[in-house]
C-alpha atoms as a PDB file:
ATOM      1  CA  UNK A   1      67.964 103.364  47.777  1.00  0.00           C
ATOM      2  CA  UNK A   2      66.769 100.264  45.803  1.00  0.00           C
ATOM      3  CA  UNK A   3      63.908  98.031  46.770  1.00  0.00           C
ATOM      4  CA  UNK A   4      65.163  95.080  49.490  1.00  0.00           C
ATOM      5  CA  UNK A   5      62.823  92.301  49.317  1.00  0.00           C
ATOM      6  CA  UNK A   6      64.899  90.870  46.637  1.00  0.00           C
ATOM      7  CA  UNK A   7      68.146  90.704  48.218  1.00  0.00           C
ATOM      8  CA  UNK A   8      70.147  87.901  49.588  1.00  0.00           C
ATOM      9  CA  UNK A   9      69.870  88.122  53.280  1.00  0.00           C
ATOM     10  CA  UNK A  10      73.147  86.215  55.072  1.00  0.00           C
ATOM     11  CA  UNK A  11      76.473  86.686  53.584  1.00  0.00           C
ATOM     12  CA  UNK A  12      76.753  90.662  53.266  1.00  0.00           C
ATOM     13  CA  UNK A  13      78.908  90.200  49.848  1.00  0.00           C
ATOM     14  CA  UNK A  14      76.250  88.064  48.251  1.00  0.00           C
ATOM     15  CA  UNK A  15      73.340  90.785  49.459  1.00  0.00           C
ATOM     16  CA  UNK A  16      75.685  93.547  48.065  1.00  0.00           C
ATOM     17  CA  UNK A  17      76.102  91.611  44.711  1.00  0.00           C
ATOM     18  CA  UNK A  18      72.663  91.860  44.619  1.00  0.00           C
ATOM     19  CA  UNK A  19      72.244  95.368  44.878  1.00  0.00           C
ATOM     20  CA  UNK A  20      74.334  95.905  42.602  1.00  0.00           C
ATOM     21  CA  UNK A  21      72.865  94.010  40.135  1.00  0.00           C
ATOM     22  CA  UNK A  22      69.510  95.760  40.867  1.00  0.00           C
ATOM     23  CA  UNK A  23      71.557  98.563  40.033  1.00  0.00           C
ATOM     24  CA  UNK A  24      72.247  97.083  37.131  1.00  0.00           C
ATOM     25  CA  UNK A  25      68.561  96.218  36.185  1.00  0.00           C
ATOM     26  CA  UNK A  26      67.490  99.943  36.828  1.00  0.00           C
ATOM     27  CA  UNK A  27      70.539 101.321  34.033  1.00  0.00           C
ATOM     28  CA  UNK A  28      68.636  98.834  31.185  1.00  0.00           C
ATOM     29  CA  UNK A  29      72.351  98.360  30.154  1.00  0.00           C
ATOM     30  CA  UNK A  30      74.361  95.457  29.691  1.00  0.00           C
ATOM     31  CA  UNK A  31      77.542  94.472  31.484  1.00  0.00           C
ATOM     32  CA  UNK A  32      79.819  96.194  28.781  1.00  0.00           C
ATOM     33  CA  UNK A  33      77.579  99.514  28.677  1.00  0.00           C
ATOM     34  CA  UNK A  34      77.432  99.397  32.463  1.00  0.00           C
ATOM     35  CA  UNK A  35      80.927  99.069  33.012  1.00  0.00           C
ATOM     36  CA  UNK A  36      81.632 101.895  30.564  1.00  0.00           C
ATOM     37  CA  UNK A  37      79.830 104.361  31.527  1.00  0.00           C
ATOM     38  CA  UNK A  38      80.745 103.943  34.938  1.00  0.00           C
ATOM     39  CA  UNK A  39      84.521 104.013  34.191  1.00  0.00           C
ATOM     40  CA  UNK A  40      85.301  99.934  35.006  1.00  0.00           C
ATOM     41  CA  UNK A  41      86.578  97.199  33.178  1.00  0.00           C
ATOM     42  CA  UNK A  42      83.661  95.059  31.975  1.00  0.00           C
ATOM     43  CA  UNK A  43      85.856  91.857  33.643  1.00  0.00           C
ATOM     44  CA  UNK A  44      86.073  93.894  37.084  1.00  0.00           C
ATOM     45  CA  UNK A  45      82.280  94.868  37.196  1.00  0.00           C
ATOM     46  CA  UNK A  46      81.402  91.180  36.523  1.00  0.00           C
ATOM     47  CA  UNK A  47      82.988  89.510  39.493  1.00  0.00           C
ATOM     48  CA  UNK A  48      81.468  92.547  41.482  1.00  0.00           C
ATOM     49  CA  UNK A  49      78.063  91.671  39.952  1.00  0.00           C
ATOM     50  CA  UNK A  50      78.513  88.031  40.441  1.00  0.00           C
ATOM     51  CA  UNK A  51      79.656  88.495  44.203  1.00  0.00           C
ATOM     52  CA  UNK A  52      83.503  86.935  43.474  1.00  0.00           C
ATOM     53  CA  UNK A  53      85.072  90.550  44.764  1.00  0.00           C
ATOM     54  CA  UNK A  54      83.943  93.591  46.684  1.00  0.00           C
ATOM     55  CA  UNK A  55      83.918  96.534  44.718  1.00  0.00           C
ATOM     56  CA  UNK A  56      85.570  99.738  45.839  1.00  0.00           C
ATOM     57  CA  UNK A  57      83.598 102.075  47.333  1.00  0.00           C
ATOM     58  CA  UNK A  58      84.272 104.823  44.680  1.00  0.00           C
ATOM     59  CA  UNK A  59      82.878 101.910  42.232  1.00  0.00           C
ATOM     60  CA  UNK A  60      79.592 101.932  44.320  1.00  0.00           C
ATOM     61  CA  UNK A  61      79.036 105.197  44.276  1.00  0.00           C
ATOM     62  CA  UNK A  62      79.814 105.366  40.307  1.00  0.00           C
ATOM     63  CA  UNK A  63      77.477 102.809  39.227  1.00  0.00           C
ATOM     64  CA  UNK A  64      74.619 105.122  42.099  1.00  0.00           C
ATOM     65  CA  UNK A  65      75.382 108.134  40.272  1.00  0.00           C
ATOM     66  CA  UNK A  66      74.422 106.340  36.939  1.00  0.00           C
ATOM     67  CA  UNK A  67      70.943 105.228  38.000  1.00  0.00           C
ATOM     68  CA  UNK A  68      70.664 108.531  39.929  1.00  0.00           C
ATOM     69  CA  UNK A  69      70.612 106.825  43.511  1.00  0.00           C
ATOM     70  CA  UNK A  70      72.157 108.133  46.671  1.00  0.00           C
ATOM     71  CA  UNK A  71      75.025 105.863  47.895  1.00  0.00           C
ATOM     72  CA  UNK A  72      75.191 105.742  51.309  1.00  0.00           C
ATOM     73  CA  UNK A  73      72.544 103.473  52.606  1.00  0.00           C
ATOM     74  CA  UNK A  74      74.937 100.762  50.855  1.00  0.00           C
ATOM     75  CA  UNK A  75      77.942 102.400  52.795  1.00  0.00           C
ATOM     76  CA  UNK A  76      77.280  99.761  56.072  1.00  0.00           C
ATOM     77  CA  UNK A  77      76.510  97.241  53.758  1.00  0.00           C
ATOM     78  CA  UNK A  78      79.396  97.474  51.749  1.00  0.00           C
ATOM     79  CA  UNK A  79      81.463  97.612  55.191  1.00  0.00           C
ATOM     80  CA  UNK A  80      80.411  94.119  56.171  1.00  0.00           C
ATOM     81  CA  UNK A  81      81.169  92.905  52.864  1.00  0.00           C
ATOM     82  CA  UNK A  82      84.639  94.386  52.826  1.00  0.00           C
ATOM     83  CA  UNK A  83      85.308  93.185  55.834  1.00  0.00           C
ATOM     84  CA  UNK A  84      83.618  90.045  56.908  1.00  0.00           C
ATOM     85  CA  UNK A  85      83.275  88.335  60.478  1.00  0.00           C
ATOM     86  CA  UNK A  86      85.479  84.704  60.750  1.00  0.00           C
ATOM     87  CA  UNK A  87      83.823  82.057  59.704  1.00  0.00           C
ATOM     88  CA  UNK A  88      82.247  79.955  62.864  1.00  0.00           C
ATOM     89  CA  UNK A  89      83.974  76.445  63.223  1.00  0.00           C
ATOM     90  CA  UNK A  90      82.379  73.405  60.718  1.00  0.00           C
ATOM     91  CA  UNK A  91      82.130  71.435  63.828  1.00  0.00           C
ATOM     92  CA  UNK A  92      79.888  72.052  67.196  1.00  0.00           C
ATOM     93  CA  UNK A  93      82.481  70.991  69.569  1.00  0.00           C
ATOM     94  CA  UNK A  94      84.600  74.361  70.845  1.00  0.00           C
ATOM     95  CA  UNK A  95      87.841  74.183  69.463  1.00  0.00           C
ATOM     96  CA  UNK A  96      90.593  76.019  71.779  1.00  0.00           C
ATOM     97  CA  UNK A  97      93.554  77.504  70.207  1.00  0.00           C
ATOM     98  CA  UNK A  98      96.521  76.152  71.131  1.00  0.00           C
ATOM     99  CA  UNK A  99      97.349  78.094  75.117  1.00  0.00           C
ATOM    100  CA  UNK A 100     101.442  79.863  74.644  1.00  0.00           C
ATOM    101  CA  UNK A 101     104.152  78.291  77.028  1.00  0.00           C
ATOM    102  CA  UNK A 102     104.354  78.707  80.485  1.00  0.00           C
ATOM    103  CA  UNK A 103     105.728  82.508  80.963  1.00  0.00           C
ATOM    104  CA  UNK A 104     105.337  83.574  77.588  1.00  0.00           C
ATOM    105  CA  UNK A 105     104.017  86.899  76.337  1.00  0.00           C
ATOM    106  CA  UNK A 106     100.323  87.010  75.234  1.00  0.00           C
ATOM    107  CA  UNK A 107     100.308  88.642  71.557  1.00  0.00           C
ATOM    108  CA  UNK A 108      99.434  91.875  71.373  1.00  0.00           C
ATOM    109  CA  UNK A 109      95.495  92.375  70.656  1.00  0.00           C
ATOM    110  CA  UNK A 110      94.525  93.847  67.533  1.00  0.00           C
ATOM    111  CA  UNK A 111      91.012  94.151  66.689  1.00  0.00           C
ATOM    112  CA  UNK A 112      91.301  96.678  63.746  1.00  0.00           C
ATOM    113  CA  UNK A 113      89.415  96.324  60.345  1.00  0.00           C
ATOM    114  CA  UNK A 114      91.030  95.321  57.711  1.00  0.00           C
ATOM    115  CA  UNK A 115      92.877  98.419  56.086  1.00  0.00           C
ATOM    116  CA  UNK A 116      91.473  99.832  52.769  1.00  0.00           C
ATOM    117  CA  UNK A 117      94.038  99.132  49.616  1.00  0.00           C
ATOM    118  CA  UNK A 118      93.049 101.635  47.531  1.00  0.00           C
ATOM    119  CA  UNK A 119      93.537 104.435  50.565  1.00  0.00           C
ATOM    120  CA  UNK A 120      94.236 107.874  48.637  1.00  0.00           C
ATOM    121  CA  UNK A 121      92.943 111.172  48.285  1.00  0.00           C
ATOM    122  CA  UNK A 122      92.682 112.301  51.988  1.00  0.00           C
ATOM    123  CA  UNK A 123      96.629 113.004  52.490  1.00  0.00           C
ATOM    124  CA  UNK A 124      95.695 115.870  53.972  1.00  0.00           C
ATOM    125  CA  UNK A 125      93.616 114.715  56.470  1.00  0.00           C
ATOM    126  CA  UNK A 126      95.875 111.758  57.046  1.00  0.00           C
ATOM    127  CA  UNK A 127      98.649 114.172  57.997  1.00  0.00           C
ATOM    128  CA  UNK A 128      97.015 116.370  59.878  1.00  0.00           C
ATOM    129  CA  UNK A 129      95.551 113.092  62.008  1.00  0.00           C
ATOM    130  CA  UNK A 130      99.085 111.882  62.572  1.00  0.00           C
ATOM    131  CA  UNK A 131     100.283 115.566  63.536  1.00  0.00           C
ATOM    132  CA  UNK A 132      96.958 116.095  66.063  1.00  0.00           C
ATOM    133  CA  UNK A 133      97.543 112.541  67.726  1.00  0.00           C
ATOM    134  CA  UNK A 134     101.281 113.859  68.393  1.00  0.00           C
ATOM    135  CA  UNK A 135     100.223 116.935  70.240  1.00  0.00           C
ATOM    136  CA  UNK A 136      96.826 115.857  72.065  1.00  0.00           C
ATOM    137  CA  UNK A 137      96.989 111.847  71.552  1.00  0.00           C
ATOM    138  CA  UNK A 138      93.085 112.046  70.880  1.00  0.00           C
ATOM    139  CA  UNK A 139      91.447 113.126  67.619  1.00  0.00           C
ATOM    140  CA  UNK A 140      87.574 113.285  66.123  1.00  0.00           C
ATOM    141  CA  UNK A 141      86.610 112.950  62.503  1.00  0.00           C
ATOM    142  CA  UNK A 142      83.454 114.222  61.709  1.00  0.00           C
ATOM    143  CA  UNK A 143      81.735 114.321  57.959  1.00  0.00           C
ATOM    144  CA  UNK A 144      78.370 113.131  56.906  1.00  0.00           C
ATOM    145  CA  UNK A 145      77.440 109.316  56.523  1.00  0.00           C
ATOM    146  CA  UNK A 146      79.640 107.363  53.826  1.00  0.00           C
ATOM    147  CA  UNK A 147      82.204 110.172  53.231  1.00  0.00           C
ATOM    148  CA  UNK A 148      85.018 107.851  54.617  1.00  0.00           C
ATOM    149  CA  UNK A 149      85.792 108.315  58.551  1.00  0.00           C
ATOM    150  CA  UNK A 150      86.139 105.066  58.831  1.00  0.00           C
ATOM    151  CA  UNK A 151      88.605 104.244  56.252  1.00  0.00           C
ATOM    152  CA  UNK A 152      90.716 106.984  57.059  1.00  0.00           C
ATOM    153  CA  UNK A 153      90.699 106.281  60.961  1.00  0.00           C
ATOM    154  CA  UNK A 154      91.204 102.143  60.520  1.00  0.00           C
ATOM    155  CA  UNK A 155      94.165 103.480  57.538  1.00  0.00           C
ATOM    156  CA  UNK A 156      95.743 106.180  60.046  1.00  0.00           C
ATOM    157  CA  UNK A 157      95.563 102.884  63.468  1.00  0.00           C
ATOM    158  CA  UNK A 158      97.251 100.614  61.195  1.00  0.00           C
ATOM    159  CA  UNK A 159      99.802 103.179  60.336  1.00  0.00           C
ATOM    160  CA  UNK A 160     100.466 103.731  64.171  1.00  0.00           C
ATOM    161  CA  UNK A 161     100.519 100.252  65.206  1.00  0.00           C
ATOM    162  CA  UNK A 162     104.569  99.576  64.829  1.00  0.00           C
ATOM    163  CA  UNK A 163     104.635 102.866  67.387  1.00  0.00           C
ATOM    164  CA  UNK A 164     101.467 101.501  70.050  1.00  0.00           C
ATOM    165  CA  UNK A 165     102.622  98.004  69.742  1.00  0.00           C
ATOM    166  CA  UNK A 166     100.449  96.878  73.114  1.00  0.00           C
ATOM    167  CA  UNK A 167      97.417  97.000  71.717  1.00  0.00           C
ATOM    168  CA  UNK A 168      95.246  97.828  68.150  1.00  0.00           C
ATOM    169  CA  UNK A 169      91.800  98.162  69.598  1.00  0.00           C
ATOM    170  CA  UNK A 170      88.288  99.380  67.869  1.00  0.00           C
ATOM    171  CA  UNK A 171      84.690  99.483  69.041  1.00  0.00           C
ATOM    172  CA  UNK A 172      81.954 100.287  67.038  1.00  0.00           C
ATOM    173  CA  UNK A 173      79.598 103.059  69.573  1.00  0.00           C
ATOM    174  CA  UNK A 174      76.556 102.328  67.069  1.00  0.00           C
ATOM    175  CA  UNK A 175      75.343 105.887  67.474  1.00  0.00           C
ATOM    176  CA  UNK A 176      74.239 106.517  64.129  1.00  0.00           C
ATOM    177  CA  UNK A 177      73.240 102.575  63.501  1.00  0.00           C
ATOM    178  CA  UNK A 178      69.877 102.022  61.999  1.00  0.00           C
ATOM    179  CA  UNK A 179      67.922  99.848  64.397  1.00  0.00           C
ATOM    180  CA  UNK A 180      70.633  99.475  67.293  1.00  0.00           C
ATOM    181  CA  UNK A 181      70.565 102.042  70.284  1.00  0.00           C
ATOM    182  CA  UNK A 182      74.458 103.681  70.885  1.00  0.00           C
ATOM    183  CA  UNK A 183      76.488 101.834  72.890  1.00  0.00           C
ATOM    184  CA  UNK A 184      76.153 103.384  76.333  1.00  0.00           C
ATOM    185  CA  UNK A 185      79.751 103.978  78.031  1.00  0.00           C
ATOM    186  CA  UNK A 186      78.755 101.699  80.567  1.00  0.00           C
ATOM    187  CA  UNK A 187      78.985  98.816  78.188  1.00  0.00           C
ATOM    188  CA  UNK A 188      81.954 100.253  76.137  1.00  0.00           C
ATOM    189  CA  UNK A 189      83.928 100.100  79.013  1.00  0.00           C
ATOM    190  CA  UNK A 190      83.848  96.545  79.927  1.00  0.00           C
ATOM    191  CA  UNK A 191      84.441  95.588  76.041  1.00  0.00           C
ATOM    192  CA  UNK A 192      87.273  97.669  75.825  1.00  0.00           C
ATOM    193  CA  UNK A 193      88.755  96.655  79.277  1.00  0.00           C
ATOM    194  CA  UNK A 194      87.903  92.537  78.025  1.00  0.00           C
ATOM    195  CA  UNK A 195      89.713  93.682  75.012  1.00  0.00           C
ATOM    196  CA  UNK A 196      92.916  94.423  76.889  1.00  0.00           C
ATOM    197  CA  UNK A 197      92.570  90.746  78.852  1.00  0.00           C
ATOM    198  CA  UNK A 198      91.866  92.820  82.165  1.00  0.00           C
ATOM    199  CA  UNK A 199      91.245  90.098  85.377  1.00  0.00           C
ATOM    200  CA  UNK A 200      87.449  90.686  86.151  1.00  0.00           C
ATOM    201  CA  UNK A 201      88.348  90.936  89.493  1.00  0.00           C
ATOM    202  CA  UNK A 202      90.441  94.097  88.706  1.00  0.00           C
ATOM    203  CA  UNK A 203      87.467  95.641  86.967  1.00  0.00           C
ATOM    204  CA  UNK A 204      84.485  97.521  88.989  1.00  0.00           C
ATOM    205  CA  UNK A 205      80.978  95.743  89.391  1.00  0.00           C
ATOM    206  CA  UNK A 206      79.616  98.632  91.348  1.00  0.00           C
ATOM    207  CA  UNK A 207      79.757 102.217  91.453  1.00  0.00           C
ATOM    208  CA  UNK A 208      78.776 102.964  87.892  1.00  0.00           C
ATOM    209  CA  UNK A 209      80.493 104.715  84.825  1.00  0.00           C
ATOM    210  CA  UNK A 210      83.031 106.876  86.545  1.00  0.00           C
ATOM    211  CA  UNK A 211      85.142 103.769  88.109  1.00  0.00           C
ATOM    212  CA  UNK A 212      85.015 101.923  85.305  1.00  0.00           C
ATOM    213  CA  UNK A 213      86.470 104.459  83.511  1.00  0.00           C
ATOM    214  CA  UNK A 214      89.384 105.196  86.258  1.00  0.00           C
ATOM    215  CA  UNK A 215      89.869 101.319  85.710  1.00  0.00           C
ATOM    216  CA  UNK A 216      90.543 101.620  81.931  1.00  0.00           C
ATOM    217  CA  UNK A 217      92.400 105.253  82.147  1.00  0.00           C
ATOM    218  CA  UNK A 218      94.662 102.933  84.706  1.00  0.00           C
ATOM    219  CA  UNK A 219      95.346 100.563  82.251  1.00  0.00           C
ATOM    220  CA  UNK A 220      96.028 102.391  78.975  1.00  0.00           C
ATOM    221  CA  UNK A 221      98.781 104.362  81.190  1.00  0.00           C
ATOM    222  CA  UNK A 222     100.938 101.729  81.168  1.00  0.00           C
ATOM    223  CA  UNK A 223     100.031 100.405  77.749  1.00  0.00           C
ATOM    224  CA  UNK A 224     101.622 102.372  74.366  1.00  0.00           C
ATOM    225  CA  UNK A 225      98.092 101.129  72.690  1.00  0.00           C
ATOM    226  CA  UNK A 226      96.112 103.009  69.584  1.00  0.00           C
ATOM    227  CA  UNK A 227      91.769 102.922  70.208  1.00  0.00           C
ATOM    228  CA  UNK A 228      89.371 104.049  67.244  1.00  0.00           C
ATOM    229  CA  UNK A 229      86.331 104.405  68.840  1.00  0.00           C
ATOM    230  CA  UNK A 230      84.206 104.396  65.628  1.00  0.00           C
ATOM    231  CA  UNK A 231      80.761 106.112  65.156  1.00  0.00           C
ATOM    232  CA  UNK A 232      80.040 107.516  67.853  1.00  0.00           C
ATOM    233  CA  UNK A 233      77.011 109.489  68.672  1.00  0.00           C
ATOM    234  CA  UNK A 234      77.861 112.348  70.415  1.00  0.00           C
ATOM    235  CA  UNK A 235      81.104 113.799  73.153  1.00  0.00           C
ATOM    236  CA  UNK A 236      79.237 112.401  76.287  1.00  0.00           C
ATOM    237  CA  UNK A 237      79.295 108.715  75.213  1.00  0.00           C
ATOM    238  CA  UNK A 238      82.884 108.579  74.448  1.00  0.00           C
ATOM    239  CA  UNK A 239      84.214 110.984  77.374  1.00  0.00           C
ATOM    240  CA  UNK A 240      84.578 108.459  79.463  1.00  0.00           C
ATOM    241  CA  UNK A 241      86.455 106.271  76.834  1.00  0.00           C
ATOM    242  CA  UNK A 242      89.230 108.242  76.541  1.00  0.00           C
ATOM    243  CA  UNK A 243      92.867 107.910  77.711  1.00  0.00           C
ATOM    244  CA  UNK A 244      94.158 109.834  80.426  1.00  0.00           C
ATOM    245  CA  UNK A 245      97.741 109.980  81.555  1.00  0.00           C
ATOM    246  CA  UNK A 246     100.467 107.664  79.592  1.00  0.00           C
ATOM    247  CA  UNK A 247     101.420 107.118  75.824  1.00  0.00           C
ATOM    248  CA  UNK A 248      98.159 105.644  74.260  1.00  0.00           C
ATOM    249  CA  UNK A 249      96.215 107.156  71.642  1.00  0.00           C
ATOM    250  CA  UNK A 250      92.388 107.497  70.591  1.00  0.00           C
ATOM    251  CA  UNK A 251      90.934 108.418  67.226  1.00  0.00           C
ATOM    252  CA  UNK A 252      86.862 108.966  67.643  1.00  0.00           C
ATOM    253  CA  UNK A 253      84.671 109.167  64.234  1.00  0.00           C
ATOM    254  CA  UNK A 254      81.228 110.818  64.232  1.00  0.00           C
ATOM    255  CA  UNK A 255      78.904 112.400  61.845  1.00  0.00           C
ATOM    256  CA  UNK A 256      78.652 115.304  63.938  1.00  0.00           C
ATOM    257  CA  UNK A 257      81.793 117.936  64.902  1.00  0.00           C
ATOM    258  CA  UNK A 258      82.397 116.361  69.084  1.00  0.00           C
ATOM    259  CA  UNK A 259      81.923 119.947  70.165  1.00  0.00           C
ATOM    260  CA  UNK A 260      81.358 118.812  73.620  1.00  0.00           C
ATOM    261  CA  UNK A 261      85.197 117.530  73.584  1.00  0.00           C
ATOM    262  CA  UNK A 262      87.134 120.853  73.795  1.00  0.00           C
ATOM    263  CA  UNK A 263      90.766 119.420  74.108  1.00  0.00           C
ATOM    264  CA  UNK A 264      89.854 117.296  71.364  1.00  0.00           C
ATOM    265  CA  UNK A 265      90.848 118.578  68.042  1.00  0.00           C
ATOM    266  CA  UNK A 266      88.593 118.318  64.943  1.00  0.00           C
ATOM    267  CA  UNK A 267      89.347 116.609  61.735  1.00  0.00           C
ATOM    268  CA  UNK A 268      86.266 117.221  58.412  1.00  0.00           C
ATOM    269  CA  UNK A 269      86.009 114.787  55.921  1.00  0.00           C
ATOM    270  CA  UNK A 270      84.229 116.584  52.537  1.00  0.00           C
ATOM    271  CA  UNK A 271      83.573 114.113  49.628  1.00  0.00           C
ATOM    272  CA  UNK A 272      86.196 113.015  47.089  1.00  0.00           C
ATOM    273  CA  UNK A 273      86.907 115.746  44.425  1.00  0.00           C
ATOM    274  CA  UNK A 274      85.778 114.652  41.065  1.00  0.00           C
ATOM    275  CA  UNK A 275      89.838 113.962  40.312  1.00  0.00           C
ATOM    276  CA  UNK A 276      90.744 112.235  43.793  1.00  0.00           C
ATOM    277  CA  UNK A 277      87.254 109.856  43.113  1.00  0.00           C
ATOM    278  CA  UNK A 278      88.914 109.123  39.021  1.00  0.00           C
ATOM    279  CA  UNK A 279      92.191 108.695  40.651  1.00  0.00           C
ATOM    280  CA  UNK A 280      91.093 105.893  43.416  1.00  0.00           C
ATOM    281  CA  UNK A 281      88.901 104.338  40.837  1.00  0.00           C
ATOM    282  CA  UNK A 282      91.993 103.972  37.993  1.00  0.00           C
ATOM    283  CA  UNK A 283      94.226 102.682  40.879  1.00  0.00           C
ATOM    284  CA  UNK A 284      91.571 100.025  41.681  1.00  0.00           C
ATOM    285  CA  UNK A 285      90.748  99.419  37.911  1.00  0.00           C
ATOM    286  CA  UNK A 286      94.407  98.862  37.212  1.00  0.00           C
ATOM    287  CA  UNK A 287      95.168  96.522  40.584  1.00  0.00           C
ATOM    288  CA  UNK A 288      91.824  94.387  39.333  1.00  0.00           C
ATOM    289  CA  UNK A 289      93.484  93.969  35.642  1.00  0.00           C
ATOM    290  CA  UNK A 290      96.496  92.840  36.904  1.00  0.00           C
ATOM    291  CA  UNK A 291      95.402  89.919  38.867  1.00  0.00           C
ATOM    292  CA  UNK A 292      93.954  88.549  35.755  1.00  0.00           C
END
């Protein structure tokens, strides 16, 4: 992509600022040439420049295209950055929240991203998500890296979650990660079933892979509860992941088609057509201008 020993390491939207600006550097244009030519306001490509917003992706990939650089190295980068961890406490002593009364509910848990704004241009696959989840309850998106599985997965969970109100769960399987191993199912497991608040004495500490996943196929079936088990590296790491009898739901991403997964049915992402890529970027254009 472009060269990294002058980024900002730390915050990921300061680091992507400064990609962009090498960007920037690489174009030999100014901020009003720049933003031009890649179809922006000037005032919008600024505060992306100067690390005060995160850019939509499709702006990413326009101001690539200009200095004729692929986008999707940036794609995990811009991820962080659009959707950053908590901040840790200011002071060192561990702060508890406050515990709910005696006998009351625990919330429900929802670990989903935060949901993309400028969502559009994959109605299609949207629908025919929603429609596959109603028929099998699991789904796999496949398409290459950066195409948007993600966004379409986290967009599709946070549509679902006023239907599987027990739980909004995602886990990141790291099988296309550069520098991390996949997650092995082993380890996905016991997230997952820590996720749900499971007792650890209900949840296997022998006998390997196949009784922890009875344990967690046990406790989705009595749970109406939507999973996106996100990048995943091929069908035999998230097998064992996925629900068995009862009302919950999965939706897997991957780069590759989950062939391995027959009941599973297949949804392919393709990039943005040249209109659905002008359309997202107007939309975000026009939101940017009128916060100003």
């Amino acid at each position: 992509m472009v060269e990294h020993d002058r980024t900002v390491g730390g915050d990921p939207q300061e680091e992507l600022a400064a990609r962009l600006r090498l960007l920037q550097e690489l174009s030999k244009r100014g901020v009003r040439a720049l933003a031009r030519d890649a179809g922006l306001s000037s005032s919008s490509l600024s505060r992306y420049l100067s690390g005060q917003t995160v850019p939509p992706w499709p702006a990413v990939i326009a101001l690539c295209r200009l200095v004729q650089r692929d986008p999707r190295p940036l794609r995990p980068l811009w991820e962080r950055a659009s959707n950053p961890l908590p901040a840790p406490p200011r002071t060192t002593r561990q702060v508890h929240p406050p515990s709910p009364p005696a006998g009351a509910p625990r919330p429900p848990r929802n670990d989903l991203p935060r949901d993309v704004p400028d969502f559009t241009g994959r109605e299609a696959q949207l629908t025919a998500v929603l429609d596959g989840l109603v028929g099998s309850r699991v789904i796999a998106v496949d398409g290459m890296a950066g195409v948007g599985k993600t966004c379409l997965a986290v967009h599709a969970a946070h549509r679902l979650t006023a239907d599987y109100p027990d739980a909004q769960l995602y886990l990141d399987l790291h099988g296309f990660t550069e520098g991390r191993k996949p997650l092995d199912p082993d380890r996905a497991l016991r997230t997952l079933l820590a996720a749900l608040d499971v007792p650890s004495e209900k949840v296997p500490q022998e006998g390997g892979v196949e009784e922890l996943a009875a344990c967690w196929r046990s406790e989705l079936a009595h749970r109406r509860a939507v999973v996106v088990l996100d990048n995943a590296a091929d069908a035999d790491q998230v097998r064992p992941l996925l629900p068995g009898a009862g009302p919950s739901v999965a939706l897997i991403t991957s780069r590759n088609r989950l062939l391995g997964l027959d009941e599973v049915p297949p949804v392919s992402l393709d990039v943005l057509t040249e209109q659905e890529s002008a359309e997202l970027l107007a939309r975000a254009s026009g939101e940017a201008e009128g916060r100003e």
